[in-house]
PDB file of N, CA and C in Angstrom:
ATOM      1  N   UNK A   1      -9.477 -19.134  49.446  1.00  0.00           N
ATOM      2  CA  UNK A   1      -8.039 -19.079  49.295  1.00  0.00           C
ATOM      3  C   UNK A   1      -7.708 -19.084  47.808  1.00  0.00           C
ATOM      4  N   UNK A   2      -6.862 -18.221  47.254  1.00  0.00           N
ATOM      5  CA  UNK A   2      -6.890 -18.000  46.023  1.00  0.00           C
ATOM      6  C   UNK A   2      -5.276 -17.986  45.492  1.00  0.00           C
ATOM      7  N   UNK A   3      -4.850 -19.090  44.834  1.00  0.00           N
ATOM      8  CA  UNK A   3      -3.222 -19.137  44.533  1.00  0.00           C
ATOM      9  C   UNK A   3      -2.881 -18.260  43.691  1.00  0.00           C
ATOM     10  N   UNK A   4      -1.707 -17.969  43.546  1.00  0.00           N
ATOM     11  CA  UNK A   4      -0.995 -16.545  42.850  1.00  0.00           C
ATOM     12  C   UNK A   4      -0.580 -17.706  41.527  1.00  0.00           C
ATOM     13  N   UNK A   5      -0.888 -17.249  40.494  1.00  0.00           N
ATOM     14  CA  UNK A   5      -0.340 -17.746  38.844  1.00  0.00           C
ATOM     15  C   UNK A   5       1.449 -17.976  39.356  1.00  0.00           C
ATOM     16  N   UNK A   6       1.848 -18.873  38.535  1.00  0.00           N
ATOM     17  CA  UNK A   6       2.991 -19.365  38.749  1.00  0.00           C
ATOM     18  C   UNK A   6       3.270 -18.824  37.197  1.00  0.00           C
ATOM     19  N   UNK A   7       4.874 -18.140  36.881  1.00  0.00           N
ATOM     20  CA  UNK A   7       5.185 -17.650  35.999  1.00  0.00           C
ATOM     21  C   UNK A   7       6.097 -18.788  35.362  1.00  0.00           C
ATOM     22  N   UNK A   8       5.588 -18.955  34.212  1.00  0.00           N
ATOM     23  CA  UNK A   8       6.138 -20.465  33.068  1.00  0.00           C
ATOM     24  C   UNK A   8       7.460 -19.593  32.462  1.00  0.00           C
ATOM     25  N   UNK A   9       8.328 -20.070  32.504  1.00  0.00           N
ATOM     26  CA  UNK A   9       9.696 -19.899  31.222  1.00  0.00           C
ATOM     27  C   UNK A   9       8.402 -20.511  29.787  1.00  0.00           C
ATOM     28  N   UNK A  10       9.361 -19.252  28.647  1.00  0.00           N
ATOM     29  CA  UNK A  10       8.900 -19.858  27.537  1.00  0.00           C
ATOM     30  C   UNK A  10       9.984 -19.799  26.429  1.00  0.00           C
ATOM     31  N   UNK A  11       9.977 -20.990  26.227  1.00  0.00           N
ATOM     32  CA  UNK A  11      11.056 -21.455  25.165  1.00  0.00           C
ATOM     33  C   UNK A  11      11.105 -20.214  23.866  1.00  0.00           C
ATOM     34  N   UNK A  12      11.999 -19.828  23.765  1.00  0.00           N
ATOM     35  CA  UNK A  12      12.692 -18.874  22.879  1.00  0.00           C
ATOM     36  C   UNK A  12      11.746 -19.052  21.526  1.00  0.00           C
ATOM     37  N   UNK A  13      11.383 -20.397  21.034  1.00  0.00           N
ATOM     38  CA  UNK A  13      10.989 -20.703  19.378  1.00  0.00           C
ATOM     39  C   UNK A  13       9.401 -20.420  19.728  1.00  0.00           C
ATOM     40  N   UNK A  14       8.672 -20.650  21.522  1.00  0.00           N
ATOM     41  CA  UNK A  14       7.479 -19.908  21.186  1.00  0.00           C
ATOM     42  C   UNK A  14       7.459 -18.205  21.631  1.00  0.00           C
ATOM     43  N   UNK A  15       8.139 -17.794  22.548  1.00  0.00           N
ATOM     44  CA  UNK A  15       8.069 -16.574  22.155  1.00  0.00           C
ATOM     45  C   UNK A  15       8.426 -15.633  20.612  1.00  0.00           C
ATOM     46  N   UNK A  16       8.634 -16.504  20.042  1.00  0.00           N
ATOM     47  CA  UNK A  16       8.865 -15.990  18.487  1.00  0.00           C
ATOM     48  C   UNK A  16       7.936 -15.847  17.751  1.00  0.00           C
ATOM     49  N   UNK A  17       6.563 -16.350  18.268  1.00  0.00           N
ATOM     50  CA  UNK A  17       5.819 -16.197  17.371  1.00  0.00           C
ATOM     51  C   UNK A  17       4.938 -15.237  17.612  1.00  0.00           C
ATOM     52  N   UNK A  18       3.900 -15.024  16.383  1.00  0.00           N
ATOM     53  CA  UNK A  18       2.928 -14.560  16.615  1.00  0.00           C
ATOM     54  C   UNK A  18       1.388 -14.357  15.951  1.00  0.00           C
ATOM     55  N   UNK A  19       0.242 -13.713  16.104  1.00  0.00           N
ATOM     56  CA  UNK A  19      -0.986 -13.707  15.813  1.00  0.00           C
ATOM     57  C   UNK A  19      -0.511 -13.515  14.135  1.00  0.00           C
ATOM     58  N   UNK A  20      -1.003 -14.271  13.068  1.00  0.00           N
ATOM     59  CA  UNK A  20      -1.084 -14.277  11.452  1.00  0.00           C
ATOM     60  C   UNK A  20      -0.064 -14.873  10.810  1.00  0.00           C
ATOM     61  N   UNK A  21       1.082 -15.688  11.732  1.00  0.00           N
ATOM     62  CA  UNK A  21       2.072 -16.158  11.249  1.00  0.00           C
ATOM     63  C   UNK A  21       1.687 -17.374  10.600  1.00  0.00           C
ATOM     64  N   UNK A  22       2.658 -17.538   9.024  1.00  0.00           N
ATOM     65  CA  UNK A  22       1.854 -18.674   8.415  1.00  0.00           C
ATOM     66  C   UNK A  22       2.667 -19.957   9.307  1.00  0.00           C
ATOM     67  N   UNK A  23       2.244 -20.872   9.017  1.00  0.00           N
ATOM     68  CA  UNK A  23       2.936 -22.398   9.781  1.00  0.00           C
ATOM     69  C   UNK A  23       2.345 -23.515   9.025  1.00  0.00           C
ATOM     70  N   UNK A  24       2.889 -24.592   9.050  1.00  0.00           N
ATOM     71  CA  UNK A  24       3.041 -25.950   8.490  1.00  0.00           C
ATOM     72  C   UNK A  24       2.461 -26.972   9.108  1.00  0.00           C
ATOM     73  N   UNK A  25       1.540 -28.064   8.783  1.00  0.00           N
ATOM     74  CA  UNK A  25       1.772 -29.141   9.855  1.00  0.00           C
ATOM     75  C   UNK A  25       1.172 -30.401   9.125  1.00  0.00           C
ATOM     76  N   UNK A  26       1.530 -31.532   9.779  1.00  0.00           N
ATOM     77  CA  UNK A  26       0.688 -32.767   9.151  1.00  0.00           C
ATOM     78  C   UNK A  26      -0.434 -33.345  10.098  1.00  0.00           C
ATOM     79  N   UNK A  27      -1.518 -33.389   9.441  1.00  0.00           N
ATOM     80  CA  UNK A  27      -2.988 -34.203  10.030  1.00  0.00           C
ATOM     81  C   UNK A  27      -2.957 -34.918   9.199  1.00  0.00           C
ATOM     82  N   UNK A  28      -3.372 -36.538   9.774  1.00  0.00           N
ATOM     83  CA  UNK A  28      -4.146 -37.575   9.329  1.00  0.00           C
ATOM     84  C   UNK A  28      -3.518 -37.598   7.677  1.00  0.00           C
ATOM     85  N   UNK A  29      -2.446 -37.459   7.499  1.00  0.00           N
ATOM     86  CA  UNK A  29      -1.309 -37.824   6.589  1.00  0.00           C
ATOM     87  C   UNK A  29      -1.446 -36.583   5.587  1.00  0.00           C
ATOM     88  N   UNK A  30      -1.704 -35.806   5.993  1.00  0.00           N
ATOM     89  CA  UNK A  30      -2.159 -34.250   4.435  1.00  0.00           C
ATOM     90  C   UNK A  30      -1.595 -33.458   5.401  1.00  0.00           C
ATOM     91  N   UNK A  31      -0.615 -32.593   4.306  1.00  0.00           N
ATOM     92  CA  UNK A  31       0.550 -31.485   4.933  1.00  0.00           C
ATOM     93  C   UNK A  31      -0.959 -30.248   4.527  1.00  0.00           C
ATOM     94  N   UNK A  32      -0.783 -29.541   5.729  1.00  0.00           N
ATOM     95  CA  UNK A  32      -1.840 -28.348   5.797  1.00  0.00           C
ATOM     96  C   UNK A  32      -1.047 -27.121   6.237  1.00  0.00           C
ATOM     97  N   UNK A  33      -1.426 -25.787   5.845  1.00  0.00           N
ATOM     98  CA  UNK A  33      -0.663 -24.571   5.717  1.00  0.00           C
ATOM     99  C   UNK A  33      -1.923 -23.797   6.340  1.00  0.00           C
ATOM    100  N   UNK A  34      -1.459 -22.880   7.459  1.00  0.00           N
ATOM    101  CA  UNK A  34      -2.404 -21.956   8.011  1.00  0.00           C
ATOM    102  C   UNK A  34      -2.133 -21.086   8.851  1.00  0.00           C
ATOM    103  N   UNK A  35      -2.755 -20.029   9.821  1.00  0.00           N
ATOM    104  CA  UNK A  35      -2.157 -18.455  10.269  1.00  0.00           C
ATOM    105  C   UNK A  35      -2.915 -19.051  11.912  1.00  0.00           C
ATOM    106  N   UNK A  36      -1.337 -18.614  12.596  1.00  0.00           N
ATOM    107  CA  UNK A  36      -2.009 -18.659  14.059  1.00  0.00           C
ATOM    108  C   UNK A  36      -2.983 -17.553  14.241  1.00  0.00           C
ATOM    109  N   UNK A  37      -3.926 -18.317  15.259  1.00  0.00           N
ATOM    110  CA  UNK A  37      -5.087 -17.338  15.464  1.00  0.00           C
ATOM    111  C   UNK A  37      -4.648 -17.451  16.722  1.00  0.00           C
ATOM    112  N   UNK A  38      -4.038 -17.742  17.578  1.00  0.00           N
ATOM    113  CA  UNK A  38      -4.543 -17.495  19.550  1.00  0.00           C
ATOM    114  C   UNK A  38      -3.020 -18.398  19.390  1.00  0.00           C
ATOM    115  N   UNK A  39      -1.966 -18.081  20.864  1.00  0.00           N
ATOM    116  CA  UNK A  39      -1.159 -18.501  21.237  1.00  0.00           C
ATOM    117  C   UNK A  39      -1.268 -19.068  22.761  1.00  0.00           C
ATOM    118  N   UNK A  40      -1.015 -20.137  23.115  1.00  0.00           N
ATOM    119  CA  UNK A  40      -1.238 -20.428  24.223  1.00  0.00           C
ATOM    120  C   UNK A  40       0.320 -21.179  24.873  1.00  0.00           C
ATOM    121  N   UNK A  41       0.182 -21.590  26.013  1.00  0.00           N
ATOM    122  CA  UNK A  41       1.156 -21.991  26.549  1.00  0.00           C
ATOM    123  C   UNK A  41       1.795 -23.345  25.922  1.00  0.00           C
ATOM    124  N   UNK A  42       1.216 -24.400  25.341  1.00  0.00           N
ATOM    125  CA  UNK A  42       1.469 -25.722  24.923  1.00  0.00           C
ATOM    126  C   UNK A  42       1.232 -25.756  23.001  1.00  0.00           C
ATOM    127  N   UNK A  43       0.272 -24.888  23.331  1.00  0.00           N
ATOM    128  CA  UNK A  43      -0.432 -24.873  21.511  1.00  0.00           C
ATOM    129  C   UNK A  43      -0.242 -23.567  20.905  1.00  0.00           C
ATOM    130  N   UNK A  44      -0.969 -23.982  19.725  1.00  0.00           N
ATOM    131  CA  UNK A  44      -1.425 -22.969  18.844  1.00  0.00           C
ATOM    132  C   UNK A  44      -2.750 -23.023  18.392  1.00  0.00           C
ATOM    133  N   UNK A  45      -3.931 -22.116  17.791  1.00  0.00           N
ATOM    134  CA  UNK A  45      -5.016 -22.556  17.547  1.00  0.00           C
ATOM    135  C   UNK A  45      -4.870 -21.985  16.272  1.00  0.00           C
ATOM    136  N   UNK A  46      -5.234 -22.551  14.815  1.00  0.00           N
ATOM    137  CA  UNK A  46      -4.654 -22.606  13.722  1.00  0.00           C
ATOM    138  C   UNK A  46      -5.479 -22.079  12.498  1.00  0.00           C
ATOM    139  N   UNK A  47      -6.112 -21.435  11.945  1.00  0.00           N
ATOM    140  CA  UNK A  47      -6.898 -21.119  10.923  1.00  0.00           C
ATOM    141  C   UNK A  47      -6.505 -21.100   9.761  1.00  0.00           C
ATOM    142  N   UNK A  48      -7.485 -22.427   9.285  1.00  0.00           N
ATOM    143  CA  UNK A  48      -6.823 -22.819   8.159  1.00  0.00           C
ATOM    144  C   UNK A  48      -8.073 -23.311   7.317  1.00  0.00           C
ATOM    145  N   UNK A  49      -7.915 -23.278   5.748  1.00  0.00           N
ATOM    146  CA  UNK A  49      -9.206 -23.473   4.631  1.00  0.00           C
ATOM    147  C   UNK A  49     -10.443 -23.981   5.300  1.00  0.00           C
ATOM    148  N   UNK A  50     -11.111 -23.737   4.667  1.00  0.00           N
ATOM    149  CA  UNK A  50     -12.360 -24.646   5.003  1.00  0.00           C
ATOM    150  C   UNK A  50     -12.198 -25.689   3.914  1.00  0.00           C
ATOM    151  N   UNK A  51     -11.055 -26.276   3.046  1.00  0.00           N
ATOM    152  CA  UNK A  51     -10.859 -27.051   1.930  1.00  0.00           C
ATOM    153  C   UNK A  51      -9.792 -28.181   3.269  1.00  0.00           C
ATOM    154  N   UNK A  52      -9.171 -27.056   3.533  1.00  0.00           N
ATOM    155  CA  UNK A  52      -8.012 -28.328   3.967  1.00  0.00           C
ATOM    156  C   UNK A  52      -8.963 -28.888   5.714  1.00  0.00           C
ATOM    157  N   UNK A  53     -10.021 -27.794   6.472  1.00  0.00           N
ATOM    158  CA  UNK A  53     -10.571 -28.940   7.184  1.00  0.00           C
ATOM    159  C   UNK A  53     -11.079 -29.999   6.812  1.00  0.00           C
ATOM    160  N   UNK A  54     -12.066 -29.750   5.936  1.00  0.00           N
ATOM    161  CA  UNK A  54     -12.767 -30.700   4.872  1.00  0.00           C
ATOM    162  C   UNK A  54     -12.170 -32.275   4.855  1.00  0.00           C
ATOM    163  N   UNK A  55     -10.414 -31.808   4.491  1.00  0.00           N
ATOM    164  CA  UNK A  55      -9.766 -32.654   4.026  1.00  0.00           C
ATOM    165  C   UNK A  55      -9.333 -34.192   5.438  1.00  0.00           C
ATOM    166  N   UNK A  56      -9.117 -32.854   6.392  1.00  0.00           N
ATOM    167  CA  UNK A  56      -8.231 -33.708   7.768  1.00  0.00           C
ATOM    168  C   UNK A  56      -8.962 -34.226   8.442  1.00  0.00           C
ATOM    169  N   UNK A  57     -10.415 -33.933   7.747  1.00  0.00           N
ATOM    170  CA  UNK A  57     -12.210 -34.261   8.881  1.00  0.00           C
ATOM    171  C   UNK A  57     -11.783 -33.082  10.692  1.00  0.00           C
ATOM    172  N   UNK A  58     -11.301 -32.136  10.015  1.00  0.00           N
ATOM    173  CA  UNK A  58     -11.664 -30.906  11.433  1.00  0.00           C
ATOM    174  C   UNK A  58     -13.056 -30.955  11.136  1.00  0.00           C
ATOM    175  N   UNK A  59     -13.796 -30.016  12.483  1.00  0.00           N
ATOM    176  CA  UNK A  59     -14.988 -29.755  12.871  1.00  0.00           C
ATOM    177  C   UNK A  59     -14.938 -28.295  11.873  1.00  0.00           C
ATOM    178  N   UNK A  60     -14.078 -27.477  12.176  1.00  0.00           N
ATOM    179  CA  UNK A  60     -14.399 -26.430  11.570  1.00  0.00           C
ATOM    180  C   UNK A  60     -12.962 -25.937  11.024  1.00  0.00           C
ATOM    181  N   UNK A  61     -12.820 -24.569  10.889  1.00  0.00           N
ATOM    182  CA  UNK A  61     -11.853 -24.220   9.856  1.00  0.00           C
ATOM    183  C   UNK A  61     -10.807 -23.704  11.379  1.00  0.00           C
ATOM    184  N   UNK A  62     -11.033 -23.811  12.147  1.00  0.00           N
ATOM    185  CA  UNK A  62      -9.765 -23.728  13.156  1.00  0.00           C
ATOM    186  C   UNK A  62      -9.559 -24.639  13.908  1.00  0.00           C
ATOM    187  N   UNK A  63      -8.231 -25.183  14.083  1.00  0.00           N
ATOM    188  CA  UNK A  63      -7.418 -26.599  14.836  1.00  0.00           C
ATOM    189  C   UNK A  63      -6.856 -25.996  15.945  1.00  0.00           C
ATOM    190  N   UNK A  64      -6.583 -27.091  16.884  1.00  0.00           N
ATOM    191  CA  UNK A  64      -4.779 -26.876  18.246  1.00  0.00           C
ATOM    192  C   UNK A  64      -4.232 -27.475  17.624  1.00  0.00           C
ATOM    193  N   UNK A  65      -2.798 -27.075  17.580  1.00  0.00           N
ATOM    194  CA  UNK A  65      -1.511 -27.911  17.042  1.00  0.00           C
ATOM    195  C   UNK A  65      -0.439 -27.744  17.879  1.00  0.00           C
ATOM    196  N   UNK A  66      -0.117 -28.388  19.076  1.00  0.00           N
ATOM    197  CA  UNK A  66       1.011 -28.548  19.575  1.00  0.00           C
ATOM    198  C   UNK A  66       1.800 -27.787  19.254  1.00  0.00           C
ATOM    199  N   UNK A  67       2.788 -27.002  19.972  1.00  0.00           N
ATOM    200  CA  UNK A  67       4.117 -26.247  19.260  1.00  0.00           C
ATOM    201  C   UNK A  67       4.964 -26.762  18.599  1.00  0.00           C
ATOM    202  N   UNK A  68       4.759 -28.071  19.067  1.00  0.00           N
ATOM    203  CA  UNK A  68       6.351 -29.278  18.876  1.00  0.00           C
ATOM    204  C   UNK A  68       6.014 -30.149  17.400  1.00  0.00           C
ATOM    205  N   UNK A  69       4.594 -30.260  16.777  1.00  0.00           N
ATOM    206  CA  UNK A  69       3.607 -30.587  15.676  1.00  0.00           C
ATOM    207  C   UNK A  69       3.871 -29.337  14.724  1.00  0.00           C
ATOM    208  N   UNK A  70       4.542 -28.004  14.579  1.00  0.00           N
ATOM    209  CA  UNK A  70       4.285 -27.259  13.282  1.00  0.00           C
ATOM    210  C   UNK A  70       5.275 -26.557  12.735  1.00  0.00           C
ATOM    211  N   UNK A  71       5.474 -26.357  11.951  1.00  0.00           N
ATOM    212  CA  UNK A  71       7.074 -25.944  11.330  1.00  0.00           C
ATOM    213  C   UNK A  71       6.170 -23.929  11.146  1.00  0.00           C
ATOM    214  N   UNK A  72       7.452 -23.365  10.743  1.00  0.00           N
ATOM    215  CA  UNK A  72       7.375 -22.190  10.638  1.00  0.00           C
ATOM    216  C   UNK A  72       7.520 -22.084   8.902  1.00  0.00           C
ATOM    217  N   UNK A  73       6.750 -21.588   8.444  1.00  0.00           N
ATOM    218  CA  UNK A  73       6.745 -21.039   6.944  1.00  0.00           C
ATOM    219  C   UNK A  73       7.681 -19.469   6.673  1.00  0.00           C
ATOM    220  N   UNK A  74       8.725 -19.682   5.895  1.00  0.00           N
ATOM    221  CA  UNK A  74       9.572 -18.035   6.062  1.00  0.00           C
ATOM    222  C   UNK A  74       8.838 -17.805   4.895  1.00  0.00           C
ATOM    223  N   UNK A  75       8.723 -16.470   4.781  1.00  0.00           N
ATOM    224  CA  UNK A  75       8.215 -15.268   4.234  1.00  0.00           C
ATOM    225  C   UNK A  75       9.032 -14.465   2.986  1.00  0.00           C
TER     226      UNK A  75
END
């Protein structure tokens, strides 16, 4: 038995975004700047320095950041 996907409303500020957009956020008290890589329903997955993972102790140079966790950088 196989359920049919249930179709999510998506809030207006995440359909706005998209793949290379820069964005803002704070880890472990250091403001970090970086380009969505993957959009998902709750998150974002974030690519950002290998200086500023370094900094926040990430595993590697891409994070999740909550939608509601990152400001938008204008251009």
């Amino acid at each position: 038995m196989a359920f049919q996907p249930h179709e999510k409303e998506v809030s207006e500020f995440v359909a706005a975004r998209y793949i290379g957009e820069w964005i803002s956020f704070t880890r472990n008290g250091v403001d970090v700047n970086g380009t969505i890589f993957k959009i998902m329903d709750n998150s974002v997955i974030v690519e950002i320095s290998p200086e500023d993972a370094k900094e926040i102790g990430a595993a590697s140079n891409m994070t999740v950041i909550s939608h509601k966790k990152y400001r938008i950088i204008e251009s």
